[in-house]
Protein backbone atom coordinates (compact mmCIF):
# COMPACT_ATOMS: atom_id res chain seq x y z
CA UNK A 1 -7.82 -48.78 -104.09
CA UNK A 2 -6.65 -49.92 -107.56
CA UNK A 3 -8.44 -47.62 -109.30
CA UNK A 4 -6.84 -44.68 -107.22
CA UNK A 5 -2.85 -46.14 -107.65
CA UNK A 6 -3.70 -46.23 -111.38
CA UNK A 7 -4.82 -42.63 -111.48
CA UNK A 8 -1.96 -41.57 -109.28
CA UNK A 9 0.30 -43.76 -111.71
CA UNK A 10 -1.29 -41.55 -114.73
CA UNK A 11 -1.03 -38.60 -113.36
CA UNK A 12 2.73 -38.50 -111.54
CA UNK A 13 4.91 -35.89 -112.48
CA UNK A 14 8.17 -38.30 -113.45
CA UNK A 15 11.47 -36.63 -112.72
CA UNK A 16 13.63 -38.75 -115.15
CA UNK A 17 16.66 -37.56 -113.50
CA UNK A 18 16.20 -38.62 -110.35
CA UNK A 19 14.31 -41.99 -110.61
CA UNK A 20 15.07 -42.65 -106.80
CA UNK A 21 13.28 -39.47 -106.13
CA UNK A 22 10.48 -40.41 -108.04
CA UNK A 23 9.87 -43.49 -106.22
CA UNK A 24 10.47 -41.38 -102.81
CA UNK A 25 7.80 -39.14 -103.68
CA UNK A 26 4.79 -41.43 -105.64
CA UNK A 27 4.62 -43.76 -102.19
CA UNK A 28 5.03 -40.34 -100.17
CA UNK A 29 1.78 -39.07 -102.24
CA UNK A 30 -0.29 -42.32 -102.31
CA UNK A 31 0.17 -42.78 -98.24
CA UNK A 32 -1.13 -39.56 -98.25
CA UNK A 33 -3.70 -39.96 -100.36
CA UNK A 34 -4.58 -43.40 -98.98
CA UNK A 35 -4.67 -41.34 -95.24
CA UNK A 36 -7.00 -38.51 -96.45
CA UNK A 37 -9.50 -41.47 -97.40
CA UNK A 38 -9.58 -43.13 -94.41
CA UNK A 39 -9.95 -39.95 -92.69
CA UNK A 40 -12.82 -38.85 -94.63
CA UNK A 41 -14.42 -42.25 -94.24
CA UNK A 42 -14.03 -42.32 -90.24
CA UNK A 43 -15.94 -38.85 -89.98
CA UNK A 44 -18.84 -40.19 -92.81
CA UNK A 45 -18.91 -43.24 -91.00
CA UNK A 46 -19.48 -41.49 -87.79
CA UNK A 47 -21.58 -38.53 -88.85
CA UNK A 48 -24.20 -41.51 -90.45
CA UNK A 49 -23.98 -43.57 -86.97
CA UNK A 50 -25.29 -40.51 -85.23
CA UNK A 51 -27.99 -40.17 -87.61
CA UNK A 52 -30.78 -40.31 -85.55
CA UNK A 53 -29.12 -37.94 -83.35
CA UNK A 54 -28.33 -35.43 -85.83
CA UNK A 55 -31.74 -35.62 -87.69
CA UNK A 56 -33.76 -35.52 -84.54
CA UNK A 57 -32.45 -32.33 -83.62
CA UNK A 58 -32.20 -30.47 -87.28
CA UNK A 59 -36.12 -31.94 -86.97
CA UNK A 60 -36.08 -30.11 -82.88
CA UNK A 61 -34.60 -27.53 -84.41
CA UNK A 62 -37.14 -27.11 -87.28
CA UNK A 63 -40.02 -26.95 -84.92
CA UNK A 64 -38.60 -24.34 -82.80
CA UNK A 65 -37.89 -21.91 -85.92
CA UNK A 66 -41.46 -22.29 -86.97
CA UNK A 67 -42.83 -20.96 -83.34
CA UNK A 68 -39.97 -18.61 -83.77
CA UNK A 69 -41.83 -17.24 -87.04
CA UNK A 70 -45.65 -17.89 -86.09
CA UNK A 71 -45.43 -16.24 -82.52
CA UNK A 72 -44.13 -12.72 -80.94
CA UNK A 73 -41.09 -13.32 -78.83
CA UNK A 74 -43.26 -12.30 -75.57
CA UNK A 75 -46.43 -14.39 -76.55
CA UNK A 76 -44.49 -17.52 -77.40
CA UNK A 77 -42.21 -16.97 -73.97
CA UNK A 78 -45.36 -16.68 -71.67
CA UNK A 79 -46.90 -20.21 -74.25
CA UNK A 80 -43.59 -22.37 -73.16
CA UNK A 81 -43.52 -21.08 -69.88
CA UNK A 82 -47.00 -20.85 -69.04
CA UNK A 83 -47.21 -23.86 -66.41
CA UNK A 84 -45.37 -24.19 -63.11
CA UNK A 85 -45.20 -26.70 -60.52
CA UNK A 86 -43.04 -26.67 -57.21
CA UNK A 87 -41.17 -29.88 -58.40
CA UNK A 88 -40.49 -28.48 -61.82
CA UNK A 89 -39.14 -24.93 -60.32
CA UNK A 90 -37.01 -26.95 -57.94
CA UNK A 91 -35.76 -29.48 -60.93
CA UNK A 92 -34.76 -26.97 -63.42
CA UNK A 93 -33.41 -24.78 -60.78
CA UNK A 94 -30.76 -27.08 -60.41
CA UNK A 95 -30.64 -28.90 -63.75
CA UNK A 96 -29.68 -25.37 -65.04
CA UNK A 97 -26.92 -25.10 -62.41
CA UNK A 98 -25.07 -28.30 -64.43
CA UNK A 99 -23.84 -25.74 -67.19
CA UNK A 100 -22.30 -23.44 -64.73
CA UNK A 101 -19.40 -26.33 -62.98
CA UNK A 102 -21.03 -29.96 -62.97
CA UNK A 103 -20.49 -30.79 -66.68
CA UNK A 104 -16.95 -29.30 -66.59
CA UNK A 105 -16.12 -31.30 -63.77
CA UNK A 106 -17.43 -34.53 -65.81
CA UNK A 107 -15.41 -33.58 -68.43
CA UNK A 108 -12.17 -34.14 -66.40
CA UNK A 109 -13.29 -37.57 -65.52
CA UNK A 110 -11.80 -39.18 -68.60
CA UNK A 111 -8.29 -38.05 -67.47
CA UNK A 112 -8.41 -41.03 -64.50
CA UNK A 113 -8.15 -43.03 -66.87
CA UNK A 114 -5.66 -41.53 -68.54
CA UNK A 115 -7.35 -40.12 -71.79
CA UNK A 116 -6.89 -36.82 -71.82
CA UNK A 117 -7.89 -36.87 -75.65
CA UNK A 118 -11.49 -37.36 -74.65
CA UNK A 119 -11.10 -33.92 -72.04
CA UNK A 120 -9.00 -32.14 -74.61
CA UNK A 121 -12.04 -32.41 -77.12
CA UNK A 122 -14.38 -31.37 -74.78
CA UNK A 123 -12.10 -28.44 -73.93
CA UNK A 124 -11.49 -27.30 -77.06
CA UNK A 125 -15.08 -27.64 -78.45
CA UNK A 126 -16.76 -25.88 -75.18
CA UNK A 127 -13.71 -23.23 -75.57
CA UNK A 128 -14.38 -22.34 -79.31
CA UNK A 129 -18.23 -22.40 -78.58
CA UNK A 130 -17.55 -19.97 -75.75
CA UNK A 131 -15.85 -17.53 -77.90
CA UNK A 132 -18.75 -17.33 -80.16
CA UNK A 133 -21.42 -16.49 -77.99
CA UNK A 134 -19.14 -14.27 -76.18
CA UNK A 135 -18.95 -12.36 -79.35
CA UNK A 136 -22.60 -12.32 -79.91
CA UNK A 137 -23.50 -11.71 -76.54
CA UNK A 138 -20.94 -7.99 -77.08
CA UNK A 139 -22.67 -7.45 -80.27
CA UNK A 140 -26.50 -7.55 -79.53
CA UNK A 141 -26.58 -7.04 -75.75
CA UNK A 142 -29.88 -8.07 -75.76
CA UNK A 143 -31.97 -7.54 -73.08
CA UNK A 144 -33.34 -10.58 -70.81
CA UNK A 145 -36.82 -11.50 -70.34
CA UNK A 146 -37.00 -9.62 -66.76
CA UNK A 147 -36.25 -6.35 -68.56
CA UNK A 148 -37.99 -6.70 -71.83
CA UNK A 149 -41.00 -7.63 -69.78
CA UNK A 150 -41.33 -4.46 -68.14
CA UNK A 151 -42.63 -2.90 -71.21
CA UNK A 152 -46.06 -5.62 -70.84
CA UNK A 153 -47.61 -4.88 -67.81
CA UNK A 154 -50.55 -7.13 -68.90
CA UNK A 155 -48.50 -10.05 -69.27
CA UNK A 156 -46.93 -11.58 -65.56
CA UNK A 157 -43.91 -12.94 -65.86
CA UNK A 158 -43.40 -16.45 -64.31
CA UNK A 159 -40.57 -16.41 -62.16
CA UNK A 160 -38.91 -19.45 -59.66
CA UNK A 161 -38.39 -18.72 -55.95
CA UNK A 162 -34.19 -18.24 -55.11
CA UNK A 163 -33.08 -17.88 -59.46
CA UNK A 164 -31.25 -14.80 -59.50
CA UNK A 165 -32.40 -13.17 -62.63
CA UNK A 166 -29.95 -11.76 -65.41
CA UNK A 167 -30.48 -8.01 -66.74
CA UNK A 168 -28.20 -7.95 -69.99
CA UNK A 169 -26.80 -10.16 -72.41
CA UNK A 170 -29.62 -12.29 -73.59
CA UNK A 171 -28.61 -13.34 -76.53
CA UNK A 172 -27.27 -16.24 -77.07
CA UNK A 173 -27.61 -18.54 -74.35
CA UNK A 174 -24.28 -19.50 -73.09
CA UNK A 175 -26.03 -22.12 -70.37
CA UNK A 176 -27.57 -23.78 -73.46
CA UNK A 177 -24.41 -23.73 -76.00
CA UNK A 178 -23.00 -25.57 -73.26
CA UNK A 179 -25.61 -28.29 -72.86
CA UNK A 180 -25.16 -29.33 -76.36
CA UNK A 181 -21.65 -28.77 -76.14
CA UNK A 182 -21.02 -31.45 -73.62
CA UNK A 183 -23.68 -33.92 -74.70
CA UNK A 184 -22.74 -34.02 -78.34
CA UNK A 185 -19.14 -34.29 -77.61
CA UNK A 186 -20.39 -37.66 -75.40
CA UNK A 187 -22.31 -38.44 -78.89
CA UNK A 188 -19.34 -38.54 -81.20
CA UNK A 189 -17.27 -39.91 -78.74
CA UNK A 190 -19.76 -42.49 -77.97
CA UNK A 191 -20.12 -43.17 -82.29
CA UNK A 192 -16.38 -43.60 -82.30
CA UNK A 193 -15.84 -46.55 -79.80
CA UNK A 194 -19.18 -48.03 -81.21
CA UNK A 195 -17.98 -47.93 -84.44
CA UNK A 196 -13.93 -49.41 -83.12
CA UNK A 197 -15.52 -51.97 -81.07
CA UNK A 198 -14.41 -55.21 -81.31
CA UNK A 199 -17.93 -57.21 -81.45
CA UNK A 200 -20.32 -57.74 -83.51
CA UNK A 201 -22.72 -54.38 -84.94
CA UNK A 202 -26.14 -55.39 -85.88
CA UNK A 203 -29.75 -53.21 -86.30
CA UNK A 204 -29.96 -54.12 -82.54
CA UNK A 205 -27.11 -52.81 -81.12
CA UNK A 206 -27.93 -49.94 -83.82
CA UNK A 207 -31.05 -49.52 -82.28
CA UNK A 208 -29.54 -49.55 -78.33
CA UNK A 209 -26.89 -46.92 -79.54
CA UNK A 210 -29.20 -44.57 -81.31
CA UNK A 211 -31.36 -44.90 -78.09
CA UNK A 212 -28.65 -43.62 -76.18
CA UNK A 213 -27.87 -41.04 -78.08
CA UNK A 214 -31.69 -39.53 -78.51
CA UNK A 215 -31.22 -39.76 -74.53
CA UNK A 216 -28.29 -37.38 -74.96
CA UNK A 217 -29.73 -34.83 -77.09
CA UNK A 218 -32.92 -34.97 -74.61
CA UNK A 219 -30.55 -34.23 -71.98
CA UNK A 220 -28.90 -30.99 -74.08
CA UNK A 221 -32.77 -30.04 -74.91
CA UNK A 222 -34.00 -30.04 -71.08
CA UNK A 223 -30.91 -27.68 -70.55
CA UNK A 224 -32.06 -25.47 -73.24
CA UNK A 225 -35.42 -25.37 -72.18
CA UNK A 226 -34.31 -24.76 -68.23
CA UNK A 227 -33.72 -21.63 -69.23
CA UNK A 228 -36.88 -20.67 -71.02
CA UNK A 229 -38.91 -21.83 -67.92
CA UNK A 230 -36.46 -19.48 -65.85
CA UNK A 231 -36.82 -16.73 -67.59
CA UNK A 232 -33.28 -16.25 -68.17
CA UNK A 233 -33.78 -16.66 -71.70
CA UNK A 234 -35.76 -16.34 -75.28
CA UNK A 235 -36.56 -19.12 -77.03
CA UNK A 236 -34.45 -17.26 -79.85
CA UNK A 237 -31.36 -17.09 -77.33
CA UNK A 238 -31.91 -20.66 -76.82
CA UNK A 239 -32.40 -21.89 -80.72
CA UNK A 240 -29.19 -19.90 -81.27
CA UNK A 241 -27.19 -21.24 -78.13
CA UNK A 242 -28.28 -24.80 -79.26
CA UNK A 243 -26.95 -24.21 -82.61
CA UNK A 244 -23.16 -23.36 -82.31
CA UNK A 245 -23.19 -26.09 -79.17
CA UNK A 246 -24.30 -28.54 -81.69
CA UNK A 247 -21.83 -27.29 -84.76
CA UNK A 248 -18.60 -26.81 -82.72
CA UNK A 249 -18.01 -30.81 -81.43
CA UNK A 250 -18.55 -31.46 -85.29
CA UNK A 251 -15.98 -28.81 -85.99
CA UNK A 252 -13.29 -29.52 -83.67
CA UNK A 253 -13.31 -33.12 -83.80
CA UNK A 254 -13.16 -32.46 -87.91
CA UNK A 255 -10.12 -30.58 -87.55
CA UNK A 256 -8.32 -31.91 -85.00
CA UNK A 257 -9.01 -35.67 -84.75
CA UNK A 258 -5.24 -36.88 -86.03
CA UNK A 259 -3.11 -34.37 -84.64
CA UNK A 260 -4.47 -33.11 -81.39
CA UNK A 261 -6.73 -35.73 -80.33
CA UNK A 262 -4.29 -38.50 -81.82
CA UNK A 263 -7.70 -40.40 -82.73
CA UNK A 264 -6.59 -43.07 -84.95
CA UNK A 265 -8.88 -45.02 -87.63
């Protein structure tokens, strides 16, 4: 702090005649200064509490790009989606089905309580990250895996009993963006009262946070994958889908933590 007032000091364009001005206008420049700090240290402060969250999925993420590179898109399709069961057709049936109302509705819960900040962010994030793969969805119109499929009559698609399969618009996944979407919005969210907290933080409640977050970015991953095992999707639609529902929460809350979200240090 006293190194930046002397810099600011040094550096002050002085207006000698207007002295009253000047004074006006150096505290008007430090609180602004002092404001752009503390900002910058909340969001480094939170992006390093969600380090295990972040690194585990850049390391997800890492994995699925190398499949992506070593395998076909068919081949590595029919290698992730290669063994059914009745309780896994009936579980990611419906654990697909949360990205369509469910987490929306969860979203709203927040406003009960009166913190419509915490909906707004959600909102805003899930809004932006729709308009991307709405974009990309126009530009590639990808087929799905029921069409592209037709030209491999040696390979059998796996399909689930009562999923209504998609013809067009493959890629990206919009069902996945969302997953991550929600569940890393509940991640920084989650960082920010951790970190505002009024007890004590040690490696163990550390530990018990970045637990809970891993269990969150499981959550967004089982969503992703739902779709793979439906045949809905590509793993590529999926990798990208996971990718701008991870980046926009980062992005929104970024730019809109002090005057939208009135998110205070």
């Amino acid at each position: 702090m006293t190194s930046d007032l002397v810099n600011l000091l040094y550096n002050f364009p002085v207006i000698k005649s207007d002295p009253e001005q000047n004074i006006l206008c150096f505290f008007r420049i430090f609180l602004r200064n002092i404001k752009k700090k503390a900002y910058l240290c909340t969001m480094k402060s939170i992006f390093k509490t969600l380090s295990v969250y972040s690194v585990a999925y850049l390391v997800l993420l890492a994995v699925v790009l190398g499949l992506l590179y070593t395998y076909p898109k068919p081949e590595l399709h029919m290698m992730l989606n290669s063994h059914h069961t009745g309780f896994q057709d009936v579980f990611f049936r419906y654990y697909s089905v949360l990205a369509e109302w469910p987490l929306y509705i969860l979203a709203l819960v927040p406003l009960i309580w009166k913190r419509k900040e915490l909906t707004i962010f959600f909102a805003m994030s899930e809004l932006s990250s729709a308009l991307v793969v709405r974009i990309l969805k126009l530009i590639y119109h990808a087929p799905r895996p029921v069409v592209v499929f037709e030209d491999y009559p040696n390979m059998l698609l796996p399909l689930v009993d009562g999923v209504e399969m998609r013809h067009s618009n493959s890629f990206p996944s919009g069902h996945t963006s969302t997953f991550f979407v929600f569940f890393t919005c509940c991640a920084i969210l989650l960082a920010y009262y951790y970190l505002h907290a009024n007890r004590e933080r040690n490696w163990r409640t550390w530990m018990v946070f970045s637990m809970g977050s891993l269990v969150l970015l499981a959550m967004a991953a089982l969503g992703g994958y739902s779709r793979i095992y439906l045949s809905q999707h590509f793993t590529s639609d999926v990798c990208v889908g996971s990718i701008i529902g991870f980046t926009m929460p980062w992005l929104v809350y970024s730019l809109s933590r002090n005057k939208i979200l009135k998110l205070e240090k």
